[in-house]
Protein backbone atom coordinates (compact mmCIF):
# COMPACT_ATOMS: atom_id res chain seq x y z
CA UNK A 1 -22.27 79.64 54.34
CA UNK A 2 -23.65 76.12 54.40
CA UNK A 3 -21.28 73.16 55.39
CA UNK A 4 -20.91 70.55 52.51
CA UNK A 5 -21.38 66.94 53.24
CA UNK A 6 -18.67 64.64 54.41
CA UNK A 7 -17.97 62.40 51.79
CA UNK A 8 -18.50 59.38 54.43
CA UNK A 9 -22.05 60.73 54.84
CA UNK A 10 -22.56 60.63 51.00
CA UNK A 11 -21.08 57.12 50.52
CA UNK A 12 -23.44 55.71 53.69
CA UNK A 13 -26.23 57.52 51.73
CA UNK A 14 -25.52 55.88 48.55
CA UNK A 15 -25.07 52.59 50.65
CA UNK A 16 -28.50 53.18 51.74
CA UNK A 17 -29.95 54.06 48.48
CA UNK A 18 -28.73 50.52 47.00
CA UNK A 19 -29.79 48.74 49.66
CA UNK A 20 -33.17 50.28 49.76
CA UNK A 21 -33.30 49.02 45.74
CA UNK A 22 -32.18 45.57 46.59
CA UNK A 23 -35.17 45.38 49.26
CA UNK A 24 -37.54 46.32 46.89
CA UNK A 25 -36.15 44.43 44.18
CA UNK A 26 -35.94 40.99 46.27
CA UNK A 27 -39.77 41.45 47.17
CA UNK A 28 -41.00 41.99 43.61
CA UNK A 29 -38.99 39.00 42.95
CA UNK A 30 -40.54 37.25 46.09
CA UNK A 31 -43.81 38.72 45.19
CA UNK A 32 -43.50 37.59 41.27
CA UNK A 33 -42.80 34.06 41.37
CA UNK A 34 -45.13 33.29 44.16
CA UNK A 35 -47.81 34.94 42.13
CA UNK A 36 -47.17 32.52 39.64
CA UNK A 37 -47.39 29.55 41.56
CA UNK A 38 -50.60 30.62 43.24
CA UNK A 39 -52.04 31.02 39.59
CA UNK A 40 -53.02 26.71 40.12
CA UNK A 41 -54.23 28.05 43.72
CA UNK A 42 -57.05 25.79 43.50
CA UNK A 43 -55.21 22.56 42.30
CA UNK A 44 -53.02 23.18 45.02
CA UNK A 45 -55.72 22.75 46.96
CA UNK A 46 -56.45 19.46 45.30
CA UNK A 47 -53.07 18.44 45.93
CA UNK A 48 -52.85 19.39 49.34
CA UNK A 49 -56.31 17.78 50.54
CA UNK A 50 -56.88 15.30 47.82
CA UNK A 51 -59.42 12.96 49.74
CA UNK A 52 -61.63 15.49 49.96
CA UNK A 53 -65.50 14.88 48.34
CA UNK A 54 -65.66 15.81 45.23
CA UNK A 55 -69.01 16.43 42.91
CA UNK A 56 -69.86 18.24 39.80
CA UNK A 57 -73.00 19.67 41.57
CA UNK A 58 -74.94 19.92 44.85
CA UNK A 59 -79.07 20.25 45.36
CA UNK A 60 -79.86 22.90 47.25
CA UNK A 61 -81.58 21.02 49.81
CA UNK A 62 -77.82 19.37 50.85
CA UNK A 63 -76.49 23.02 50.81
CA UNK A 64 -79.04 24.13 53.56
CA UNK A 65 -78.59 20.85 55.11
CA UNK A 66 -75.18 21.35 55.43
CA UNK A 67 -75.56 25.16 56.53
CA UNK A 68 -77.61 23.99 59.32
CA UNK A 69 -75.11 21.07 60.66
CA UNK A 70 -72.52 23.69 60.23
CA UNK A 71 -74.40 26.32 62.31
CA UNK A 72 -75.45 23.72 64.89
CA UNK A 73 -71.10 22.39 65.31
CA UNK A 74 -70.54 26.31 66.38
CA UNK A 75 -72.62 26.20 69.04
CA UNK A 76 -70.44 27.07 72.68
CA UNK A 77 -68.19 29.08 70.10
CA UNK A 78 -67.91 32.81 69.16
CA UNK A 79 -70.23 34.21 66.98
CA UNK A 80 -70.15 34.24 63.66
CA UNK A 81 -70.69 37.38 61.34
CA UNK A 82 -70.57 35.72 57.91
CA UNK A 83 -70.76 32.09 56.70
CA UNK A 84 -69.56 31.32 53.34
CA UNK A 85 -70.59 28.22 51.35
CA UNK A 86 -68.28 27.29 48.17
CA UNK A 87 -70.38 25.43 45.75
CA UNK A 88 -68.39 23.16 43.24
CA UNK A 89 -67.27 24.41 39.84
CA UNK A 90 -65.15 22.75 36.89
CA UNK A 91 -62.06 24.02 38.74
CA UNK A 92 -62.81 23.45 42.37
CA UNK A 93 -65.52 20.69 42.09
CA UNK A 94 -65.78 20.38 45.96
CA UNK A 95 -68.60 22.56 48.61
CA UNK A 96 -67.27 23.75 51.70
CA UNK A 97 -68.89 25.72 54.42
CA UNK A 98 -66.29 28.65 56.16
CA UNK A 99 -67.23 30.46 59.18
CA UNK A 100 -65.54 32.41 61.67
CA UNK A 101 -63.87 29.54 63.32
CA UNK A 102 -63.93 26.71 60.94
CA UNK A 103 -63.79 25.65 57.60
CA UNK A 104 -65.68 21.96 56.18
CA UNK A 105 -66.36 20.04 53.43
CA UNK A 106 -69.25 18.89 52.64
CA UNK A 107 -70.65 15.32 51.04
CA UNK A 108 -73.27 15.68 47.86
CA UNK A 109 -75.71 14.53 50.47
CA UNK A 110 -74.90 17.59 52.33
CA UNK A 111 -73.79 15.95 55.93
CA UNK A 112 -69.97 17.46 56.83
CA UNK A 113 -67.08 15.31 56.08
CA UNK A 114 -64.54 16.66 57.79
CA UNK A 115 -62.51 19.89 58.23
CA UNK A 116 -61.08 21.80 55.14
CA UNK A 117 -57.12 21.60 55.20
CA UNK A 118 -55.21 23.89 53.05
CA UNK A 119 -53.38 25.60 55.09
CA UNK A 120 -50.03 25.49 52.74
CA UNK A 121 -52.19 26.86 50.07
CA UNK A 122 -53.77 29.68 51.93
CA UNK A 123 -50.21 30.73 52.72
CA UNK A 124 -48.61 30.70 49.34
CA UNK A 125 -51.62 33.12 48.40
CA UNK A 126 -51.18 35.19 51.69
CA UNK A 127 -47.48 35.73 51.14
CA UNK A 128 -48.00 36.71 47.79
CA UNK A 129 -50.95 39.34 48.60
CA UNK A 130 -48.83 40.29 52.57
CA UNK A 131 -45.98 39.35 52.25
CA UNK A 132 -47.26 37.63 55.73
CA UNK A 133 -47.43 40.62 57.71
CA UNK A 134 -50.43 42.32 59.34
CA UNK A 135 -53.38 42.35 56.57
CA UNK A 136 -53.18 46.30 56.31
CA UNK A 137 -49.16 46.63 56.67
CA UNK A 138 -48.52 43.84 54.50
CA UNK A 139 -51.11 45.08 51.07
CA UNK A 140 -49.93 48.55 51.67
CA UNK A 141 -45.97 47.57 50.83
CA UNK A 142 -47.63 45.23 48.14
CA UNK A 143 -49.61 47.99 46.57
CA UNK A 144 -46.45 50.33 46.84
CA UNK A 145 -44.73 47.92 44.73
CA UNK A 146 -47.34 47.28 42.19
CA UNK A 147 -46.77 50.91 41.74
CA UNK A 148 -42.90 50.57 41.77
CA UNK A 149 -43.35 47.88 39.07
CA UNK A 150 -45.45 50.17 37.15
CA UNK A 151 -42.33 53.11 37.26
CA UNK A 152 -39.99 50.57 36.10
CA UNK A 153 -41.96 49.82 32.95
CA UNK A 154 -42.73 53.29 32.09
CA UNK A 155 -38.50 54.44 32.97
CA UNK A 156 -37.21 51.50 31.41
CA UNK A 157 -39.09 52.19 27.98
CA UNK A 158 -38.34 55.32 27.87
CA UNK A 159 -34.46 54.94 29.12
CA UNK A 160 -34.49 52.37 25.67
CA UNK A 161 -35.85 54.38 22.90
CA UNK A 162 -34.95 51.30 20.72
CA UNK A 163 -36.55 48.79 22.98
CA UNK A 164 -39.36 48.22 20.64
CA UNK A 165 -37.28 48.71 17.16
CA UNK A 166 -34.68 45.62 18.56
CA UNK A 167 -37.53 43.23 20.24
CA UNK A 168 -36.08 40.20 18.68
CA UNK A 169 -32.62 41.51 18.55
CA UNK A 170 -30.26 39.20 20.86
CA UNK A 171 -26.44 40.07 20.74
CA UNK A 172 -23.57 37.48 21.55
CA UNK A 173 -22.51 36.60 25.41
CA UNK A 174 -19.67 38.45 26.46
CA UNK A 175 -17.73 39.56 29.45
CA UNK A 176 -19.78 42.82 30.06
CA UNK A 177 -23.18 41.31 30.46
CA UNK A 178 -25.00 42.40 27.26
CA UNK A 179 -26.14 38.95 26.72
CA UNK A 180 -28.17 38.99 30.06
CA UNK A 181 -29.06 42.40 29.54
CA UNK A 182 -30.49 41.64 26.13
CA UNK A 183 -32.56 38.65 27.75
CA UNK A 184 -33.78 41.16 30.13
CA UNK A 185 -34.70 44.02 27.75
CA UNK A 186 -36.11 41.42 25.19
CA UNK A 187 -38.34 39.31 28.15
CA UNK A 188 -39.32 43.26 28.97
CA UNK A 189 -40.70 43.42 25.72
CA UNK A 190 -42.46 40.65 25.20
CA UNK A 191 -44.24 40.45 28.25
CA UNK A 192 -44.93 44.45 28.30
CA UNK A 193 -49.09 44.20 28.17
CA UNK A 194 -48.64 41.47 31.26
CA UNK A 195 -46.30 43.34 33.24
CA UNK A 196 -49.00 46.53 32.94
CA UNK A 197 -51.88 44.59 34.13
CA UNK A 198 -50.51 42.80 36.90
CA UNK A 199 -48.92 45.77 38.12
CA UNK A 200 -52.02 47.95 37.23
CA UNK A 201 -54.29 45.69 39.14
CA UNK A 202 -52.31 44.50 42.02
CA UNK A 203 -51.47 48.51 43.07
CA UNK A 204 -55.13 49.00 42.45
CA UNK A 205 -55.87 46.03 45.01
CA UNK A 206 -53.38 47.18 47.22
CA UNK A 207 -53.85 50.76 47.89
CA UNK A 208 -57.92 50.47 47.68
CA UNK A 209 -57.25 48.71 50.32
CA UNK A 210 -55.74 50.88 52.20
CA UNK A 211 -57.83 54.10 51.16
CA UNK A 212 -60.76 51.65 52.35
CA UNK A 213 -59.55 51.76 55.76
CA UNK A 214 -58.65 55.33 55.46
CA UNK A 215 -61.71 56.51 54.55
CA UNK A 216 -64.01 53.78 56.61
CA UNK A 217 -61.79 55.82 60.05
CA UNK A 218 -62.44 59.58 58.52
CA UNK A 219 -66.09 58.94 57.70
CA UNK A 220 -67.95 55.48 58.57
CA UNK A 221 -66.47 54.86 62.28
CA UNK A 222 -64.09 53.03 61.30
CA UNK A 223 -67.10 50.61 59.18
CA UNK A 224 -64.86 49.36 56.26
CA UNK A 225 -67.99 47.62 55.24
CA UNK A 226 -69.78 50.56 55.14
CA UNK A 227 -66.82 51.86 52.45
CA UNK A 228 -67.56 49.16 50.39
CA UNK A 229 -71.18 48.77 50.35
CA UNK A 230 -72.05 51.26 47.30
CA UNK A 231 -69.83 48.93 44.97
CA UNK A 232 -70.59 45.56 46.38
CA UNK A 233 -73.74 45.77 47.90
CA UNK A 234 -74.87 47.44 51.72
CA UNK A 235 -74.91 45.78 55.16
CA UNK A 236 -78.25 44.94 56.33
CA UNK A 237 -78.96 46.42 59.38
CA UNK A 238 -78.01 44.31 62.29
CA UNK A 239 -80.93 43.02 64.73
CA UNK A 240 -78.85 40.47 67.17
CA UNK A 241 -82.22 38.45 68.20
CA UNK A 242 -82.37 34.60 67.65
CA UNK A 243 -84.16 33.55 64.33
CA UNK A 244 -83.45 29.99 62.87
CA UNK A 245 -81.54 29.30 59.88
CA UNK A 246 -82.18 31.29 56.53
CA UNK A 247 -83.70 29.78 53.89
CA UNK A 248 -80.46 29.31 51.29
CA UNK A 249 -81.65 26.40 49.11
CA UNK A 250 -85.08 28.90 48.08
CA UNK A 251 -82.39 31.42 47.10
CA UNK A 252 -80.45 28.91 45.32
CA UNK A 253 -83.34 27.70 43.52
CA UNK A 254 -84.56 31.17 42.39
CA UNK A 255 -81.30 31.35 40.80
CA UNK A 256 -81.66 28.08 39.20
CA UNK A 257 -85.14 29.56 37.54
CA UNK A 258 -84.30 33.04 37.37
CA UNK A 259 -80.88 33.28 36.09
CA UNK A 260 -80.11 29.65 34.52
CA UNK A 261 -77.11 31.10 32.60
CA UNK A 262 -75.33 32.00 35.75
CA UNK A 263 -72.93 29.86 37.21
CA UNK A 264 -73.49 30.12 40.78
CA UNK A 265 -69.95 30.11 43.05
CA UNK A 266 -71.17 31.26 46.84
CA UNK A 267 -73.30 31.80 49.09
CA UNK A 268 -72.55 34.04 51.61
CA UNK A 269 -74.50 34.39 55.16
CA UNK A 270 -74.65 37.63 56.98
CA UNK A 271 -75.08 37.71 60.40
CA UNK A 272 -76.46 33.69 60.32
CA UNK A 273 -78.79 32.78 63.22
CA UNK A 274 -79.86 36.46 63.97
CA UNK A 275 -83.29 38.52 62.92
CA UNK A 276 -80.65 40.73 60.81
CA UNK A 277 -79.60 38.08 59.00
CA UNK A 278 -79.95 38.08 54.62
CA UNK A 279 -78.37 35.96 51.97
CA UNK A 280 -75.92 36.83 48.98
CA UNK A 281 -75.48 34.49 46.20
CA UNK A 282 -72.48 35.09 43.73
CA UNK A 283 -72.80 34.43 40.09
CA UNK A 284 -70.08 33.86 38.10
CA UNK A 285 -71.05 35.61 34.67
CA UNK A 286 -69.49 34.00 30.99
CA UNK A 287 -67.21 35.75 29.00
CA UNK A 288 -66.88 38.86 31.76
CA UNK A 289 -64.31 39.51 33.24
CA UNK A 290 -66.20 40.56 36.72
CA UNK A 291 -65.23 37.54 39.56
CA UNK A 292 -69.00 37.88 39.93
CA UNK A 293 -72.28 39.36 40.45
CA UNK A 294 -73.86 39.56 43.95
CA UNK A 295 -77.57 38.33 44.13
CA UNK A 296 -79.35 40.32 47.20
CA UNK A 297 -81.93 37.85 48.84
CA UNK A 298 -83.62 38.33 52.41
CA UNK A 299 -84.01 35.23 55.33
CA UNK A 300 -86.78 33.38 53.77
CA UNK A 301 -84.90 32.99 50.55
CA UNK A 302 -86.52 36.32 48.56
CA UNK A 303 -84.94 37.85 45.78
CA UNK A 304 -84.50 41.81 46.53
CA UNK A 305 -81.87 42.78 43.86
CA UNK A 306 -78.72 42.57 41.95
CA UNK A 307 -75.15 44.83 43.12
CA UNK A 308 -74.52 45.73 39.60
CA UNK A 309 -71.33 44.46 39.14
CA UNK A 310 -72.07 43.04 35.80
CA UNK A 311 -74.06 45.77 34.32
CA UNK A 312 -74.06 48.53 37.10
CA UNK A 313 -71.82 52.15 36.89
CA UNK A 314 -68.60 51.80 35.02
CA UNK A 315 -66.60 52.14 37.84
CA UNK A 316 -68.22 48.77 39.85
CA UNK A 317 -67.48 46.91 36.86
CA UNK A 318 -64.08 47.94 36.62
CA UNK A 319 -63.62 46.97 40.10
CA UNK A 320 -65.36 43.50 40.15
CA UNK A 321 -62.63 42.81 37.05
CA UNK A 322 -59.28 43.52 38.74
CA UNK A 323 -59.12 40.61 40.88
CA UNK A 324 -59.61 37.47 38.07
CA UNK A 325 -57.35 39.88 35.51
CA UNK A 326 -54.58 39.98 38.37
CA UNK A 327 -54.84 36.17 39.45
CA UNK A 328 -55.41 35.04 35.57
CA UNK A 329 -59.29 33.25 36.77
CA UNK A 330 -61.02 33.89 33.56
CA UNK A 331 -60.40 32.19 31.25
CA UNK A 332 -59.64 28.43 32.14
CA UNK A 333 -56.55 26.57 31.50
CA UNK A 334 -54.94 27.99 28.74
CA UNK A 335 -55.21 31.48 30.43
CA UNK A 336 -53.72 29.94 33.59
CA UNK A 337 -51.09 28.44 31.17
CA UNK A 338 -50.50 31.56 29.72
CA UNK A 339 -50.21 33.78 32.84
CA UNK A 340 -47.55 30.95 34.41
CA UNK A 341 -45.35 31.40 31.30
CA UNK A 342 -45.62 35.33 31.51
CA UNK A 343 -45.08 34.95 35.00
CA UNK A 344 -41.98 32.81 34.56
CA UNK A 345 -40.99 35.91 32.56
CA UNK A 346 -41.68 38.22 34.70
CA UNK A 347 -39.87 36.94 37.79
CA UNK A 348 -36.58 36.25 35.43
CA UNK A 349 -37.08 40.08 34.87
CA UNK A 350 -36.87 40.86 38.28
CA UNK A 351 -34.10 38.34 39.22
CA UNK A 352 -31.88 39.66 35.95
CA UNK A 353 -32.18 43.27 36.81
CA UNK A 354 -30.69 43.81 40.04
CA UNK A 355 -27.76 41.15 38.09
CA UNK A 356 -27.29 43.86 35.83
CA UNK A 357 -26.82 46.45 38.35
CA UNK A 358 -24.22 44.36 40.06
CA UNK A 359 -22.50 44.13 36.51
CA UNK A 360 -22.28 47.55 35.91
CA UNK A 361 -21.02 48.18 39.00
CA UNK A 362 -18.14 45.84 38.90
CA UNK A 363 -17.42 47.84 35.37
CA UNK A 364 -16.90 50.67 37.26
CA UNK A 365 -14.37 49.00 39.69
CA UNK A 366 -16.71 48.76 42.60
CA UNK A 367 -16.44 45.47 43.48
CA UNK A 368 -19.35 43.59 45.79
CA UNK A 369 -19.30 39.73 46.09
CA UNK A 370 -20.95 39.82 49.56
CA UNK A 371 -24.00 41.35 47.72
CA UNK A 372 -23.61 39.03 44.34
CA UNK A 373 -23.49 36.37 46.58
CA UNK A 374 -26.40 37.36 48.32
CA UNK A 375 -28.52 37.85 45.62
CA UNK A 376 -27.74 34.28 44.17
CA UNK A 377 -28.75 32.83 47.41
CA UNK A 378 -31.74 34.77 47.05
CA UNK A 379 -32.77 33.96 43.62
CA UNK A 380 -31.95 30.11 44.74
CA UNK A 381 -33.34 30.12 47.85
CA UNK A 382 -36.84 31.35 46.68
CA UNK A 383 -37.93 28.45 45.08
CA UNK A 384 -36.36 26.01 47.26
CA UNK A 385 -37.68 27.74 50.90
CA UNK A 386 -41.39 27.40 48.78
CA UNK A 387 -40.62 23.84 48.18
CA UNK A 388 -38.83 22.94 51.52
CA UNK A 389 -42.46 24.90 53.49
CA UNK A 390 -44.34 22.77 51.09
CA UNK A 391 -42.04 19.79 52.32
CA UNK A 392 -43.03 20.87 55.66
CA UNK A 393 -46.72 20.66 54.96
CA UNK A 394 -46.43 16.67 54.06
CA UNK A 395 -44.41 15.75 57.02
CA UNK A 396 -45.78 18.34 59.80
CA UNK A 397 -49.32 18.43 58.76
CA UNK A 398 -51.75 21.56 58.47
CA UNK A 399 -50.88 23.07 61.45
CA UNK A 400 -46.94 23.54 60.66
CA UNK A 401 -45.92 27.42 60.79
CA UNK A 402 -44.98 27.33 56.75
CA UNK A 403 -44.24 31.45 57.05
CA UNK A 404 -41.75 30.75 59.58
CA UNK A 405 -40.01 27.20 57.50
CA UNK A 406 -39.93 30.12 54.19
CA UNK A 407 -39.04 32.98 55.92
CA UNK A 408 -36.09 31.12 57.93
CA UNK A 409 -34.75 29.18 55.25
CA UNK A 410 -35.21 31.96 52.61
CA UNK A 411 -32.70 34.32 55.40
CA UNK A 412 -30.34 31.28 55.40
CA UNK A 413 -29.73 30.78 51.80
CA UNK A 414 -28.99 34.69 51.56
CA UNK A 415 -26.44 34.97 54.47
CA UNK A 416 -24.68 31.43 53.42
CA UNK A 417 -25.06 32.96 49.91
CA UNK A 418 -22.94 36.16 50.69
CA UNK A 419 -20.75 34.31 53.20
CA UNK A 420 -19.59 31.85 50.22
CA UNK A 421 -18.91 34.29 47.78
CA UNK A 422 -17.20 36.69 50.08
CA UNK A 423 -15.04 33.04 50.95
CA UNK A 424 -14.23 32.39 47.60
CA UNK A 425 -12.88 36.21 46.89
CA UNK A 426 -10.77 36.15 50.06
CA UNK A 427 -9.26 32.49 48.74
CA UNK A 428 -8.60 33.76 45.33
């Protein structure tokens, strides 16, 4: 005869189960408004370094000019595997050179003009795609929430078969929190085709990701390079012996000639300084929805083929298109416009619905002002641990530890949160 289950044991378990929801249901919070901020990731970037040159394009010749001083700063440092060179566009009108070790912008002349300081930026982005955890830790629980987003959609249609029938339908405020629930349901609505997509493509991202590593251990030594290589183009095969600097501005000019309807966004640099070495040029295509198309070229700036990315297998194209349909890059300003309102949405939908839980609970007599008050300092203390970090940036510099200033502050506003209201029920 089995033993049944203290009733301690199932109240702990249900104690678990809620807290397990609120978790989740703070990060997709966490993980939906900074999303939206990071939509004006490169004005940020203005913002944050705004002396740095600025152009509306760069010859060649200044790009392999500054390769080469670039190339020649690293020497007594590590090696470096890749270089990337960001060429100026309408939105990010500035080149920079990234290696290994350093990042630098570049004058039209192509001489450096100092590092590259965005530090604040590149955070926002990597707490939004980590969480700032390890890389692989980090997009795994990311991933498993895009998919957890997705669930919610799909339950929360079907657990409101009039959901669609009552879009517009808003009833009067009242003590038992249909108003807000109404505001959720409708927001739900409206933003339905957004909510798919950015769930859609930020599991995708997230648990390729991890089946990249997965598979790249099983099968390719652990190459996750080697994973990747069929959709975005191969490794060349590595030859470690000295050879001067490849020939990037011949590459860049080919493109010019070749492909004049391209607009070009990198240049990437694999294994620079070494006989293995070989070029990639990324092309921006119009009116695609791919970030890009790589351009294969070999050390003396050759052209030796395309990835296929814009007109390759299905399945490449599909995957060149998830990143600028998650992060809203394709369509200008009124896209980004349009993804920060949905986004707005988005997050309210995620604040409101753990509100509503709270609300039915009280209902049911099971009162929990610790964990109202909690969640208020959480939906407050969001925003304002992003803007203190931010804050931190001006006064400290690029070298302040923003994850730690968010992080910190966002744990204080949740504890003084659920201290307060806890306070304030004891008083009453």
């Amino acid at each position: 005869m089995s033993k049944a289950i203290e009733p301690g044991t199932v109240k702990k378990s249900l104690s678990a189960h809620a807290a397990i929801g609120l978790i989740a249901g703070a990060l997709l919070y966490i993980i939906s408004l900074t999303g939206t901020v990071a939509v004006f990731y490169q004005e940020l970037q203005r913002v944050e370094q705004p002396t740095a040159p600025e152009m509306a394009a760069i010859a060649p010749e200044a790009v392999q000019r500054g390769i080469e001083a670039v190339l020649a700063s690293e020497a007594g440092k590590p090696t470096t595997t890749h270089l990337y060179v960001h060429l100026p566009v309408e939105d990010m009108p500035r080149a920079t050179v990234t290696t290994d070790t350093q990042a630098q912008h570049l004058t039209p002349e192509g001489t450096m003009a100092g590092p590259e300081e965005i530090a604040w930026s590149d955070f926002l982005v990597q707490l939004h795609y980590t969480l700032n955890l390890p890389v692989l830790i980090g997009i795994t629980i990311v991933g498993i929430l895009g998919v957890m987003m997705l669930a919610l959609v799909v339950s929360g249609v079907v657990a409101h078969p009039r959901i669609f029938r009552d879009a517009f339908r808003l009833r009067a405020r009242n003590g038992n929190g249909t108003g807000l629930a109404d505001w959720h349901n409708r927001l739900s609505v409206w933003t339905l085709p957004f909510t798919v997509a950015i769930a859609l493509t930020g599991a995708l991202i997230g648990l390729a990701s991890v089946a990249a590593y997965a598979i790249a251990a099983d099968d390719y030594d652990g190459d996750v390079e080697a994973v990747y290589g069929p959709i975005f183009g191969a490794e060349g095969e590595p030859d470690p012996r000295p050879a001067p600097a490849p020939n990037v501005a011949g590459a860049l000019a080919h493109m010019a000639e070749a492909y004049p309807e391209v607009e070009v966004t990198y240049a990437i640099l694999h294994d620079p300084l070494t006989r293995g070495q070989h070029v990639q040029i990324v092309g921006a295509h119009d009116r695609r929805l791919i970030f890009g198309e790589y351009y294969a070229f070999n050390a003396d700036g050759g052209f030796e083929h395309s990835a296929g990315l814009s007109d390759g297998e299905l399945g490449q194209q599909a995957s060149a298109s998830t990143y600028d349909l998650h992060f809203g890059t394709f369509g200008g300003l009124p896209v980004k416009l349009a993804y920060v309102l949905f986004g707005v949405a988005l997050t309210a939908i995620c604040g409101t619905g753990t509100y509503i839980w709270l609300g039915k609970r009280r209902r049911r007599g099971i009162e929990e002002p610790g964990l109202r008050g909690a969640w208020h300092g959480l939906i407050v203390g969001t925003p304002a641990a992003l803007l203190l970090s931010f804050v931190a940036r001006l006064l400290l510099g690029n070298e302040a530890s923003f994850a730690a200033v968010f992080w910190l502050c966002l744990l204080a506003a949740i504890v003084v949160g659920g201290l307060i209201a806890q306070r304030n029920v004891a008083a009453s």
